[in-house]
N, C-alpha and C. Protein backbone atom coordinates (compact mmCIF):
# COMPACT_ATOMS: atom_id res chain seq x y z
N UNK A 1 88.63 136.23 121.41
CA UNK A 1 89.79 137.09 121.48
C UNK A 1 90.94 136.34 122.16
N UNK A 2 92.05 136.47 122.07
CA UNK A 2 93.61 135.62 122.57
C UNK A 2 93.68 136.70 123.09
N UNK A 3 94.75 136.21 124.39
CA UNK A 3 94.98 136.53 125.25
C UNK A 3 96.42 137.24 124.87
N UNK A 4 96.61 138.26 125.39
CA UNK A 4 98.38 138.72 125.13
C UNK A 4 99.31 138.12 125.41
N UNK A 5 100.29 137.91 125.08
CA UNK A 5 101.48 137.08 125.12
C UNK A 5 102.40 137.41 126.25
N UNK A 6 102.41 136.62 127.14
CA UNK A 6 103.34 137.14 128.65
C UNK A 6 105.01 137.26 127.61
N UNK A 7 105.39 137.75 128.54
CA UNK A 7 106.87 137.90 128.38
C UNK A 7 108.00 136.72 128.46
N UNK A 8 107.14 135.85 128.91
CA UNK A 8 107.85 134.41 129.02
C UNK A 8 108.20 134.25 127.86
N UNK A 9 106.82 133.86 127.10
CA UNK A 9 106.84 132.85 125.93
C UNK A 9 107.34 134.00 124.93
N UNK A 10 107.30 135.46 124.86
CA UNK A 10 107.53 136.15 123.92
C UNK A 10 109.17 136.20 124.24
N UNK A 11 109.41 135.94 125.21
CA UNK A 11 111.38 135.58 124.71
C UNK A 11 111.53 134.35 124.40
N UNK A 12 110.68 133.43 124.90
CA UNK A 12 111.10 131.74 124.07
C UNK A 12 110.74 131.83 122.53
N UNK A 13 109.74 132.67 122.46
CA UNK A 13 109.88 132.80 121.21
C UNK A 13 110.91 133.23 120.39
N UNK A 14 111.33 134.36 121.00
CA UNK A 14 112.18 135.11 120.24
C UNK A 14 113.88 133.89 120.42
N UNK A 15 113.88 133.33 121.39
CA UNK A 15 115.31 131.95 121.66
C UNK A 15 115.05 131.51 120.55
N UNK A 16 114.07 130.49 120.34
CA UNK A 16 113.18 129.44 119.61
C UNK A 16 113.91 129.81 118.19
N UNK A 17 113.27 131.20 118.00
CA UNK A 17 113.85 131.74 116.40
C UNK A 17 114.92 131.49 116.11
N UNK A 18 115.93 132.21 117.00
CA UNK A 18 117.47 132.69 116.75
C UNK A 18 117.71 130.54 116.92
N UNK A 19 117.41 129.86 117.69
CA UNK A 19 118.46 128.29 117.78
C UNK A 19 117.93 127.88 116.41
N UNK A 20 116.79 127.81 116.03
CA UNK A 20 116.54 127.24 114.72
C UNK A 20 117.02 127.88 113.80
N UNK A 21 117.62 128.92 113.41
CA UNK A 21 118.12 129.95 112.82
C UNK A 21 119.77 129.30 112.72
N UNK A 22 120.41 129.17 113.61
CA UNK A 22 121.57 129.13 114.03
C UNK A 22 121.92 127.26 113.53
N UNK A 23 120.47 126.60 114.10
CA UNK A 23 120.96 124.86 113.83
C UNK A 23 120.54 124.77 112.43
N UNK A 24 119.56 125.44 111.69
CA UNK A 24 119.39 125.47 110.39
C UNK A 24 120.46 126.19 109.34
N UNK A 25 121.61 126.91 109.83
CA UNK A 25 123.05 127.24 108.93
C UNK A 25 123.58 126.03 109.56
N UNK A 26 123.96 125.63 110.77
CA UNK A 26 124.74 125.04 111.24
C UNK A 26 124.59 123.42 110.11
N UNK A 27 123.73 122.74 109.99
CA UNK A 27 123.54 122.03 109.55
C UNK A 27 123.42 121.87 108.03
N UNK A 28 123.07 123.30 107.06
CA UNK A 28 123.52 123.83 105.82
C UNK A 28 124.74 123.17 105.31
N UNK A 29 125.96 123.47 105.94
CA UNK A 29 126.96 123.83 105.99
C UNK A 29 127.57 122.63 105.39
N UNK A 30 126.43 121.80 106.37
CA UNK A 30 127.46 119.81 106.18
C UNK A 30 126.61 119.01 105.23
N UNK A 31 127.15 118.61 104.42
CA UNK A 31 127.11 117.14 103.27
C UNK A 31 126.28 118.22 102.01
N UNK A 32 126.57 119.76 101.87
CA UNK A 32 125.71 119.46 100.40
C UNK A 32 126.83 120.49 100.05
N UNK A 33 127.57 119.74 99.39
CA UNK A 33 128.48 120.16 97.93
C UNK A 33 128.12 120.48 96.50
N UNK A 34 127.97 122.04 96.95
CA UNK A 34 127.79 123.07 95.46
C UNK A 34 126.69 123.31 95.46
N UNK A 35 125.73 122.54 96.54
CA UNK A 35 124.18 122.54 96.55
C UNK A 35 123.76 124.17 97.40
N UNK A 36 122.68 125.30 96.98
CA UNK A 36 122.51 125.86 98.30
C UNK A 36 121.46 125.27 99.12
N UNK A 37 121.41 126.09 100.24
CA UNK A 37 119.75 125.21 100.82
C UNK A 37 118.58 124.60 100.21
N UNK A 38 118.43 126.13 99.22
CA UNK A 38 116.98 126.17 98.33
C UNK A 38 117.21 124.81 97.55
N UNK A 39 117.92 124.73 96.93
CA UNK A 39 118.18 123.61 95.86
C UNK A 39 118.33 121.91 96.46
N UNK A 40 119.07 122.17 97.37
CA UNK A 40 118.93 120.59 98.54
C UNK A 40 117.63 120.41 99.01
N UNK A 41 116.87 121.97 99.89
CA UNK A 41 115.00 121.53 99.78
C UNK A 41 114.28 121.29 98.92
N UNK A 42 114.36 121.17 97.50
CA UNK A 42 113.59 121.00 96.46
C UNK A 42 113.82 120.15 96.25
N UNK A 43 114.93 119.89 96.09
CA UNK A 43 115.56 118.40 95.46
C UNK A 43 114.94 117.16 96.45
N UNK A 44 114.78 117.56 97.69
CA UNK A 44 114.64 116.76 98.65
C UNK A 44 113.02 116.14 98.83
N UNK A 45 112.58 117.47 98.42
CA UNK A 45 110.78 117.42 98.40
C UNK A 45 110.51 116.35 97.36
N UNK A 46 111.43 117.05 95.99
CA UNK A 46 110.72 115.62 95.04
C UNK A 46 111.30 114.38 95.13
N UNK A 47 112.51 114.51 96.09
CA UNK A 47 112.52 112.75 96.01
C UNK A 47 111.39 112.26 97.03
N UNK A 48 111.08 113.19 97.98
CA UNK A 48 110.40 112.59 98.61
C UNK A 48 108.61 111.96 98.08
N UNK A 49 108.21 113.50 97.63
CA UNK A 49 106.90 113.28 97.21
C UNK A 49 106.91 113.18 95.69
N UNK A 50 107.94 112.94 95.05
CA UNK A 50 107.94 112.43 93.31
C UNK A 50 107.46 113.49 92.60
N UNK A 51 107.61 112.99 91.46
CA UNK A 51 107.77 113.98 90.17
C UNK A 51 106.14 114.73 90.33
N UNK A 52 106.83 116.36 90.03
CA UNK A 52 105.75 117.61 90.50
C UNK A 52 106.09 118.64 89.42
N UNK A 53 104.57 119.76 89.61
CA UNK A 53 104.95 120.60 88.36
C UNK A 53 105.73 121.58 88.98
N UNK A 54 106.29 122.57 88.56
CA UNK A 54 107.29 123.97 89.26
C UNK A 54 106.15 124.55 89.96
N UNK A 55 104.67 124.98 89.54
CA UNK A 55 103.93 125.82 90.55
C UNK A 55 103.52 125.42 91.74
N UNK A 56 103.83 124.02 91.99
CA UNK A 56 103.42 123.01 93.06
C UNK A 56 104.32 122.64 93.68
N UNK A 57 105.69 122.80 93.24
CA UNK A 57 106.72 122.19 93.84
C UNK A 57 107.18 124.02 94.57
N UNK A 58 106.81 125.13 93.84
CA UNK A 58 107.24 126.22 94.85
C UNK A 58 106.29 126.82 95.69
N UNK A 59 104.88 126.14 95.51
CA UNK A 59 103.96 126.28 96.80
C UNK A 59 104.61 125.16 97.83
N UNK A 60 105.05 124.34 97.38
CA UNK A 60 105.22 123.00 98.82
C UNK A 60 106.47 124.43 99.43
N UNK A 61 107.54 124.31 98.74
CA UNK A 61 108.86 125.22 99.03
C UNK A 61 108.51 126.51 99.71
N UNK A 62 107.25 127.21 99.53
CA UNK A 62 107.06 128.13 99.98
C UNK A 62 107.95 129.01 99.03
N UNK A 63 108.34 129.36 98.51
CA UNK A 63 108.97 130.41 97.21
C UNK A 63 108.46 130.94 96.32
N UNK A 64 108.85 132.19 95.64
CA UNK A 64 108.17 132.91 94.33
C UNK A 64 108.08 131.59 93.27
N UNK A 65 107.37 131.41 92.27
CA UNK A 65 107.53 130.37 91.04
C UNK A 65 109.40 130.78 90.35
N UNK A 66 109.18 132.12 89.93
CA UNK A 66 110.71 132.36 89.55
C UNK A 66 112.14 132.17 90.43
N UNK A 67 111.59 132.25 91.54
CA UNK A 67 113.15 131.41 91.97
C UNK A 67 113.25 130.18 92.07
N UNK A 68 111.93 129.24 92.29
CA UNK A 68 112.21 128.15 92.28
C UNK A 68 112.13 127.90 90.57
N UNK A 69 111.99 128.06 89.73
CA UNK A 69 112.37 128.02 88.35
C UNK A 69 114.00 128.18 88.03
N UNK A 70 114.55 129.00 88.48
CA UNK A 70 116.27 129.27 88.51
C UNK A 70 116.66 127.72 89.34
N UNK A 71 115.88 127.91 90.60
CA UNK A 71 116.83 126.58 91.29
C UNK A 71 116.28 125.24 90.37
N UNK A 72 115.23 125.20 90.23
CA UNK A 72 115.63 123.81 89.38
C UNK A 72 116.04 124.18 88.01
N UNK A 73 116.35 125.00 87.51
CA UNK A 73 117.33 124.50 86.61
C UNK A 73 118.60 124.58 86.77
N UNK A 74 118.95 124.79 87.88
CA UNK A 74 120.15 124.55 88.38
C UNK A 74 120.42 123.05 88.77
N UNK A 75 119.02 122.77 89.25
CA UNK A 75 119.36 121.09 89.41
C UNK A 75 119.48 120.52 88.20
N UNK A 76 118.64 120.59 86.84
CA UNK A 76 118.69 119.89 85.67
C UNK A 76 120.12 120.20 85.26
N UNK A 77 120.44 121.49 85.35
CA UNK A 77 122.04 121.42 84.43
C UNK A 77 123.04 120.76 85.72
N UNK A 78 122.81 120.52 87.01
CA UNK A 78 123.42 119.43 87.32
C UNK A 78 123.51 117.92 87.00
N UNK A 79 122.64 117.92 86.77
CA UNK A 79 122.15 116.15 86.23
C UNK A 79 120.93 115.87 87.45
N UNK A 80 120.49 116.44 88.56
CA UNK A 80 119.60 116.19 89.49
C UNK A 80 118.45 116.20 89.18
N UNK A 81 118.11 116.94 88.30
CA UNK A 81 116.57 116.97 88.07
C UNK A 81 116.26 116.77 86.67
N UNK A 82 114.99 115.91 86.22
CA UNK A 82 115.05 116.20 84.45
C UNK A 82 113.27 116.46 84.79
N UNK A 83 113.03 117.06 83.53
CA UNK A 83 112.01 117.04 82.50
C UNK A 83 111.06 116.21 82.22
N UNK A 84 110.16 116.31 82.55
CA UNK A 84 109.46 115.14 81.71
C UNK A 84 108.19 115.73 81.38
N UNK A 85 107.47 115.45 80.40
CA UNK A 85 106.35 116.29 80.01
C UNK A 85 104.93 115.46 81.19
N UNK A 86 104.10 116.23 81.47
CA UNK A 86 102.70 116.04 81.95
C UNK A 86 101.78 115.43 81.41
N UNK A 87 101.77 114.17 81.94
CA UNK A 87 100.56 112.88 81.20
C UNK A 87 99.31 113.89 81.59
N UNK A 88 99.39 114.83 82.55
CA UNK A 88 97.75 115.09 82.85
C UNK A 88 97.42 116.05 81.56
N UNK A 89 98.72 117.11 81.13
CA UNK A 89 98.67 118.50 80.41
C UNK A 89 99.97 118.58 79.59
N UNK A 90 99.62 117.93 78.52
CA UNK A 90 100.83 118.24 77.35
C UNK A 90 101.58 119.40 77.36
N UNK A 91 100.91 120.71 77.85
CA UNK A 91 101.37 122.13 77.65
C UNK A 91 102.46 122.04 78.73
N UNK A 92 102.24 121.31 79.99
CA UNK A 92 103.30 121.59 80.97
C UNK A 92 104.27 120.15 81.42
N UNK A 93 105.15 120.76 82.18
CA UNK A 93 106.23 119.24 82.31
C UNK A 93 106.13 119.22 83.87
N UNK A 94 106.82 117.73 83.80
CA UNK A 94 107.36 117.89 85.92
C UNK A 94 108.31 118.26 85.98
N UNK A 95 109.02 118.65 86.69
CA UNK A 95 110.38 118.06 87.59
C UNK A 95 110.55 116.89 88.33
N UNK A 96 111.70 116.14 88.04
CA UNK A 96 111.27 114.94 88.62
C UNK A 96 112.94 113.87 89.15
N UNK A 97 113.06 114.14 90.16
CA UNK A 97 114.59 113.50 90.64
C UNK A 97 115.24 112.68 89.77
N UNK A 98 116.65 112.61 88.99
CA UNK A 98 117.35 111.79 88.21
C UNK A 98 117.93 110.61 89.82
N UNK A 99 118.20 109.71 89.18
CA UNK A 99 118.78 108.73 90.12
C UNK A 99 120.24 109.11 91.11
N UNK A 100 120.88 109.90 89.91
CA UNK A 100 121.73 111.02 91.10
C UNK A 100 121.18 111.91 92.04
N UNK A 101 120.14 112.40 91.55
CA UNK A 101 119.58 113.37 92.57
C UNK A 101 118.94 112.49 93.81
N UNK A 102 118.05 111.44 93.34
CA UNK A 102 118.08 110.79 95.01
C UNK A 102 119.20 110.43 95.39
N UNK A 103 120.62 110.16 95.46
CA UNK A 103 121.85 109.47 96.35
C UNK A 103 122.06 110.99 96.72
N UNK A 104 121.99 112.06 95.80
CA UNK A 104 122.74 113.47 96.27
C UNK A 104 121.62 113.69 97.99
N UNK A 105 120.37 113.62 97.64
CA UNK A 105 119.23 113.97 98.83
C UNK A 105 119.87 113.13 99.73
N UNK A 106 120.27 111.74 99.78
CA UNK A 106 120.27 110.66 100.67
C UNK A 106 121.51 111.24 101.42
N UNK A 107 122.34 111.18 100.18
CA UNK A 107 123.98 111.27 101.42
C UNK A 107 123.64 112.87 101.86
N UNK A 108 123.34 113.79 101.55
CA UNK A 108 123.05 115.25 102.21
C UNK A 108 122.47 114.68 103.30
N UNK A 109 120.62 113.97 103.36
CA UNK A 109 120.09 113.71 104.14
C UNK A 109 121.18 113.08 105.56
N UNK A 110 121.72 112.24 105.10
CA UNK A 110 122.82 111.30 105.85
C UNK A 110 123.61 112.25 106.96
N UNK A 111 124.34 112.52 106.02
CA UNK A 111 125.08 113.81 107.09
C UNK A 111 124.85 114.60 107.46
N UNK A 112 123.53 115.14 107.29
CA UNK A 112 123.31 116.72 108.01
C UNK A 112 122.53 115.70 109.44
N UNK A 113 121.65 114.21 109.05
CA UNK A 113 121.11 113.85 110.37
C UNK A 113 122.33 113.11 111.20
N UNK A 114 123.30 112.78 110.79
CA UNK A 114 124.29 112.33 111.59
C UNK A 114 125.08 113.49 112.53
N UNK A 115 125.09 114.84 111.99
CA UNK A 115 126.03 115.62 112.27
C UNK A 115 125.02 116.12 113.71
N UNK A 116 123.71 116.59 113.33
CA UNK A 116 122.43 116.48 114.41
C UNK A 116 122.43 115.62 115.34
N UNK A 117 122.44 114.28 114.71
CA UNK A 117 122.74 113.36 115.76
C UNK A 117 123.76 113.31 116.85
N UNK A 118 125.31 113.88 116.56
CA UNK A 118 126.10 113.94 116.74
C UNK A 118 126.36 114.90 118.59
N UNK A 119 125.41 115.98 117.44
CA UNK A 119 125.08 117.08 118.70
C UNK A 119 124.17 116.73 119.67
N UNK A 120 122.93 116.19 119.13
CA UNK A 120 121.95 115.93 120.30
C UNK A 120 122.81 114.69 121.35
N UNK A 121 123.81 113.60 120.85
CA UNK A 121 124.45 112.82 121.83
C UNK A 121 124.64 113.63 122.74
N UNK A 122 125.21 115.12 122.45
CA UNK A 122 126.29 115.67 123.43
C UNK A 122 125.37 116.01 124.22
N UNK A 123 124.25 116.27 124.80
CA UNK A 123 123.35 116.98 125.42
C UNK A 123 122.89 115.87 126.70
N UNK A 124 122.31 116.74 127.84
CA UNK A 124 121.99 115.55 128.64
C UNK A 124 120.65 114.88 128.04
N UNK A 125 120.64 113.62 129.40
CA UNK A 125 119.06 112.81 128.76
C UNK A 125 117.89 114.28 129.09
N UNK A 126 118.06 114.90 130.47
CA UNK A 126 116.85 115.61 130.34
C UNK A 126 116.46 116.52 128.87
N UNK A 127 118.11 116.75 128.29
CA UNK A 127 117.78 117.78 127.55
C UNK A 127 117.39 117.40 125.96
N UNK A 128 117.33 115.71 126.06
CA UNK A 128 117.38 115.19 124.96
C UNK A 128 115.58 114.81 125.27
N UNK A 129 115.19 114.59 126.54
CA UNK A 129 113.69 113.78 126.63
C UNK A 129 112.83 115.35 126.45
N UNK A 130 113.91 116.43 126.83
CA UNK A 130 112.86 117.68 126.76
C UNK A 130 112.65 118.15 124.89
N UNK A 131 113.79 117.64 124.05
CA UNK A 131 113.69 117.63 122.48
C UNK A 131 112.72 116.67 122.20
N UNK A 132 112.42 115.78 122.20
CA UNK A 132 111.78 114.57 122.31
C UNK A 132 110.37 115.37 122.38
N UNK A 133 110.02 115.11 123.38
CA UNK A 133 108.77 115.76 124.15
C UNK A 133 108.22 116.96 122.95
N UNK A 134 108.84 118.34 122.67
CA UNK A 134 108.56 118.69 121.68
C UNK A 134 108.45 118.91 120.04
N UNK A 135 108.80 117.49 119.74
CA UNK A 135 108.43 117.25 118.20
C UNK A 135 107.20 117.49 117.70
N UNK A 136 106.45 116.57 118.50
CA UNK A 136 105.30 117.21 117.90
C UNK A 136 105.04 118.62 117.57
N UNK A 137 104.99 119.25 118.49
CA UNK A 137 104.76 121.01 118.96
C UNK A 137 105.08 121.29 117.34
N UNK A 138 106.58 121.30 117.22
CA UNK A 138 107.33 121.56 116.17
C UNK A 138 106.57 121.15 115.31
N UNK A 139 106.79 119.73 115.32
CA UNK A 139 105.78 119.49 113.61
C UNK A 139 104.99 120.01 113.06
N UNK A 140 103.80 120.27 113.94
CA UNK A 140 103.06 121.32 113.98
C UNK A 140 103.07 122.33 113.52
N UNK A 141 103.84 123.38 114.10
CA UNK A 141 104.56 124.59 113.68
C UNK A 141 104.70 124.91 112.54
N UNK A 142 105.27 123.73 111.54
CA UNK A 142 105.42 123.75 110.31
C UNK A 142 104.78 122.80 109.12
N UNK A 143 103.70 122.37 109.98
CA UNK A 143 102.72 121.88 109.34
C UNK A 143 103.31 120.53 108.47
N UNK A 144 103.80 119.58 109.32
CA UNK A 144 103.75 118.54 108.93
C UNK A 144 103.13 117.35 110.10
N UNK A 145 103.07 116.10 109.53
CA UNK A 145 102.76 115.29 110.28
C UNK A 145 103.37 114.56 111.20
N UNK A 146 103.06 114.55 112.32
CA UNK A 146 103.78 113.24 113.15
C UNK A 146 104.54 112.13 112.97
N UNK A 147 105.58 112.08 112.58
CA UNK A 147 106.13 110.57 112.20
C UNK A 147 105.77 109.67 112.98
């Protein structure tokens, strides 16, 4: 059985929410032109982890299949994403980053970590070794790995 949650951590929690909330628009905002979030995270996933099918690419995304179906074809009728049929399953295709779509991920990537960067300068060292210190935690959180 877990223990109940003191009141401490149940308002850091509730901080925790609202700053990631707040640095996740804040950072929206800068380097993706015409892009929304959804469509810059997808786009971003497959440059990262390469050409994927839509039911796999909106489990990574965490999304219904039908919205991530609208957003990438919002990327294909941009020129960001194309088509390509499935060497594993003729019946189905990937999605799979056009060479614009990785520079679009890169320079987005670019400026939203510069603009981050920008901010964490402004902060003291404690408050930068106390960000530091919890990456991991975070990573965690959202279930990725340790860089």
């Amino acid at each position: 059985m877990t223990a109940p949650i003191d009141a401490e951590v149940e308002d850091a929690t509730a901080r925790l929410y609202l700053a990631i909330g707040r640095l996740a628009r804040l950072l929206r905002r800068t380097g993706s032109p015409g892009l929304g979030p959804g469509a810059v995270s997808a786009l971003a996933t497959l440059a990262r982890c390469g050409p994927m099918r839509l039911g796999d690419l909106a489990t990574k995304e965490g999304v219904a299949p039908p919205t991530l179906s609208r957003i990438v074809a919002a990327l294909v009728e941009a020129g960001y994403v194309k088509r390509e049929p499935d060497p594993q399953d003729g019946r189905a295709w990937l999605a799979t980053p056009t060479p614009e779509g990785e520079t679009m991920v890169s320079g987005v990537r670019s400026a939203r970590v510069r603009e981050l960067q920008r901010r964490i300068e402004q902060l003291t060292p404690e408050h930068v070794a106390a960000l530091v210190s919890a990456l991991d935690a975070l990573e965690t959180l959202v279930g990725e790995e340790s860089k």
